[in-house]
PDB file of N, CA and C in Angstrom:
ATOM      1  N   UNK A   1      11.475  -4.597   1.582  1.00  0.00           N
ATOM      2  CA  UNK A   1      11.151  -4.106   0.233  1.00  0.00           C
ATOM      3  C   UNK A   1      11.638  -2.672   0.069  1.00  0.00           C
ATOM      4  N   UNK A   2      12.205  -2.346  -1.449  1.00  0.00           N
ATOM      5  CA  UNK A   2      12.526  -0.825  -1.625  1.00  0.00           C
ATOM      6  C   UNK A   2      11.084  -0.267  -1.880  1.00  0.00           C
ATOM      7  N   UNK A   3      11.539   1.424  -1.106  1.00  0.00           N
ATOM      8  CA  UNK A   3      10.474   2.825  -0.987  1.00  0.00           C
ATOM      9  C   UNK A   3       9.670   2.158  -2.337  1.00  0.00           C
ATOM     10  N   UNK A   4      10.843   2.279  -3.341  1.00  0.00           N
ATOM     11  CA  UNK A   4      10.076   2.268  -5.190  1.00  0.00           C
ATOM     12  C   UNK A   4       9.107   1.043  -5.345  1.00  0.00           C
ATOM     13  N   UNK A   5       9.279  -0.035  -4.744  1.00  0.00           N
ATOM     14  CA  UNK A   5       8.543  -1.440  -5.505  1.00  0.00           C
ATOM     15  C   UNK A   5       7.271  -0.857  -4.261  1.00  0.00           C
ATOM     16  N   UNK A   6       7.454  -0.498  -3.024  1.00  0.00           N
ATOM     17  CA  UNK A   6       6.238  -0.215  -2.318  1.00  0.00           C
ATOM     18  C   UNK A   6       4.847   0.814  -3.305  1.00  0.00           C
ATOM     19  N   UNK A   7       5.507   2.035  -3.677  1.00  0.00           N
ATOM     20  CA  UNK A   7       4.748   2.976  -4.296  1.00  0.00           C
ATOM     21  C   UNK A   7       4.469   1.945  -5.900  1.00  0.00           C
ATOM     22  N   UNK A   8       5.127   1.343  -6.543  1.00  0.00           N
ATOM     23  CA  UNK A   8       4.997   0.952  -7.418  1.00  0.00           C
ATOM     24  C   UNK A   8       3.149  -0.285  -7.048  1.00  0.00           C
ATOM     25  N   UNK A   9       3.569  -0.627  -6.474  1.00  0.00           N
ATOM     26  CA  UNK A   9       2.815  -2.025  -5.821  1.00  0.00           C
ATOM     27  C   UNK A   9       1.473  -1.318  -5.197  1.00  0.00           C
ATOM     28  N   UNK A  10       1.404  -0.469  -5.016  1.00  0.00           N
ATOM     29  CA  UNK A  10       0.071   0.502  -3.919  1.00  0.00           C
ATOM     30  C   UNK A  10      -0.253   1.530  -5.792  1.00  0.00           C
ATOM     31  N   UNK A  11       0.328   1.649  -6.721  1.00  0.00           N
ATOM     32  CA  UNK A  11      -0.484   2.472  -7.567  1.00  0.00           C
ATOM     33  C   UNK A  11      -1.221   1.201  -8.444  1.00  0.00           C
ATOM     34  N   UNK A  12      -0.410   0.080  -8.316  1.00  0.00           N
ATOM     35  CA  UNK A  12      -0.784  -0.965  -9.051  1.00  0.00           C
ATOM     36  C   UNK A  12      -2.108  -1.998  -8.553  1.00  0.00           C
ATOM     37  N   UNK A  13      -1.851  -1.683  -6.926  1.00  0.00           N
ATOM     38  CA  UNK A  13      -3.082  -2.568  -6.670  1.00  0.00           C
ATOM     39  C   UNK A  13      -4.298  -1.556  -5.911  1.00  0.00           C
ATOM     40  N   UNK A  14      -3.767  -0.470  -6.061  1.00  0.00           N
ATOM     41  CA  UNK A  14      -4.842   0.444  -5.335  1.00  0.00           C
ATOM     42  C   UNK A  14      -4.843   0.824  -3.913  1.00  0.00           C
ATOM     43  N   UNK A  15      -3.945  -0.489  -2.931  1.00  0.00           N
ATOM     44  CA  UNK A  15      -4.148  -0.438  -1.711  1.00  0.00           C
ATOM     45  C   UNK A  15      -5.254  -1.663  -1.237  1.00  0.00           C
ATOM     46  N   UNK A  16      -6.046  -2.032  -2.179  1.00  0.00           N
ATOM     47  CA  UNK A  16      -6.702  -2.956  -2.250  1.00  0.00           C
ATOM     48  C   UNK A  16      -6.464  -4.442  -1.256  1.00  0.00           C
ATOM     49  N   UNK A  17      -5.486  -4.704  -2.110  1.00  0.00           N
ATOM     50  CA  UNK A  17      -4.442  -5.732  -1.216  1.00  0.00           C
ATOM     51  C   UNK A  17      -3.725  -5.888   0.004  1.00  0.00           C
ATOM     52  N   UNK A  18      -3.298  -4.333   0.324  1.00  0.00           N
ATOM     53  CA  UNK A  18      -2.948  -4.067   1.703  1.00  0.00           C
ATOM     54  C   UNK A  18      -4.046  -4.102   2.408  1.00  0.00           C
ATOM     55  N   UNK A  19      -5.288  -3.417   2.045  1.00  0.00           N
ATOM     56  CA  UNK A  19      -6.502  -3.528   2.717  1.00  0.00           C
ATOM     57  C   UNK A  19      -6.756  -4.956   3.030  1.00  0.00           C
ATOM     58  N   UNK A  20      -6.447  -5.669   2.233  1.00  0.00           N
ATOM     59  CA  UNK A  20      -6.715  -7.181   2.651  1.00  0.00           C
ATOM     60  C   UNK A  20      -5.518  -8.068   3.587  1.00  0.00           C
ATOM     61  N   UNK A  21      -4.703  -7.643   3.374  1.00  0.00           N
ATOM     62  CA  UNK A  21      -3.303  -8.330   4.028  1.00  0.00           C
ATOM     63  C   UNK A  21      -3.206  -7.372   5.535  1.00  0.00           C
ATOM     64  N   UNK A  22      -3.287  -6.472   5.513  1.00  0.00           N
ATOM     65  CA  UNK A  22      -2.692  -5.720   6.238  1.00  0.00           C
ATOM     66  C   UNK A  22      -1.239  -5.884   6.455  1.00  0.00           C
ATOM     67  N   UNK A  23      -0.626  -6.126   5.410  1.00  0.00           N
ATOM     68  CA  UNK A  23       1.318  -6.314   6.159  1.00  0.00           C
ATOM     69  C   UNK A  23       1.746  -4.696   6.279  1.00  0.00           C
ATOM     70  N   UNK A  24       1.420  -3.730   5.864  1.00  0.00           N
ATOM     71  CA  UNK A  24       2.069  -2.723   5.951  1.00  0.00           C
ATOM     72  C   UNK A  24       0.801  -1.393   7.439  1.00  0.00           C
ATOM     73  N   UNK A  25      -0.091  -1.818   7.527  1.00  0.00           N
ATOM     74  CA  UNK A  25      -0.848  -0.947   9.211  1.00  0.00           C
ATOM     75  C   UNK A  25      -1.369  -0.237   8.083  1.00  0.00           C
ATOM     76  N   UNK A  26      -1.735   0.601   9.028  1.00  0.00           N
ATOM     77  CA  UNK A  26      -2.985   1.607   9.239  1.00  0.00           C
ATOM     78  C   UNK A  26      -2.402   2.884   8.605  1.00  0.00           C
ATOM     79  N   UNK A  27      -0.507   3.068   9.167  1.00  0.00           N
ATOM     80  CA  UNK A  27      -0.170   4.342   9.107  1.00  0.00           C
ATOM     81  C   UNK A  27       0.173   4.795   7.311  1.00  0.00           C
ATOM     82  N   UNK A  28       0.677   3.128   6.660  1.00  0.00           N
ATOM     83  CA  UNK A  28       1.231   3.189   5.553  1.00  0.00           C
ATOM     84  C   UNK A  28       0.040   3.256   4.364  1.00  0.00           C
ATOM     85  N   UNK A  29      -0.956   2.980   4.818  1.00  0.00           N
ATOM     86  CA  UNK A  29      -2.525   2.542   4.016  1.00  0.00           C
ATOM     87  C   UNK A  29      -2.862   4.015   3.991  1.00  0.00           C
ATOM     88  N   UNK A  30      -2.585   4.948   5.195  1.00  0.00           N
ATOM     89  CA  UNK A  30      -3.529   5.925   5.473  1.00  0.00           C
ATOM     90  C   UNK A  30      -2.620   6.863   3.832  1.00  0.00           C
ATOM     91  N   UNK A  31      -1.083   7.239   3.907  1.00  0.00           N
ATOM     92  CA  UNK A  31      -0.032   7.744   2.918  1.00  0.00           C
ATOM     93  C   UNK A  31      -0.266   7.442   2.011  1.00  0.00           C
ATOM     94  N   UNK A  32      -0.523   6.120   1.723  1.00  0.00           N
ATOM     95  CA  UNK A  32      -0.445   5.394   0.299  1.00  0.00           C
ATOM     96  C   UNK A  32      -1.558   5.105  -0.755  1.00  0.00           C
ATOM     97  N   UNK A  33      -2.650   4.985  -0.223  1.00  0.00           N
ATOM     98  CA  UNK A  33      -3.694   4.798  -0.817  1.00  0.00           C
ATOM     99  C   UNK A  33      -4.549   5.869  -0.995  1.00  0.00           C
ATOM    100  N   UNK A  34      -5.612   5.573  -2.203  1.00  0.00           N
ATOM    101  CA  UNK A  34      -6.110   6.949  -2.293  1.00  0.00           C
ATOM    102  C   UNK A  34      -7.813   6.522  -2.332  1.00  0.00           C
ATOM    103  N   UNK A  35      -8.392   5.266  -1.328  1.00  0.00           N
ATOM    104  CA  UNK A  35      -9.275   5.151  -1.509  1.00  0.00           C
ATOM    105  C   UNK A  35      -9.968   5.574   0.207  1.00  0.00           C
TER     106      UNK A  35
END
């Protein structure tokens, strides 16, 4: 996936979803999310 659809996809779901999937770890959740 491109940098853009990642940041796009983490303002859109909150991180929420990664929290649930975990496809992207710990390190990308910790950068990306703001919960």
């Amino acid at each position: 996936a491109t940098p853009g659809a990642v940041v796009v996809a983490i303002i859109c779901d909150r991180g929420d979803r990664y929290l649930s999937t975990g496809v992207f770890g710990e390190e990308h959740f910790s950068q990306g999310a703001g919960i």
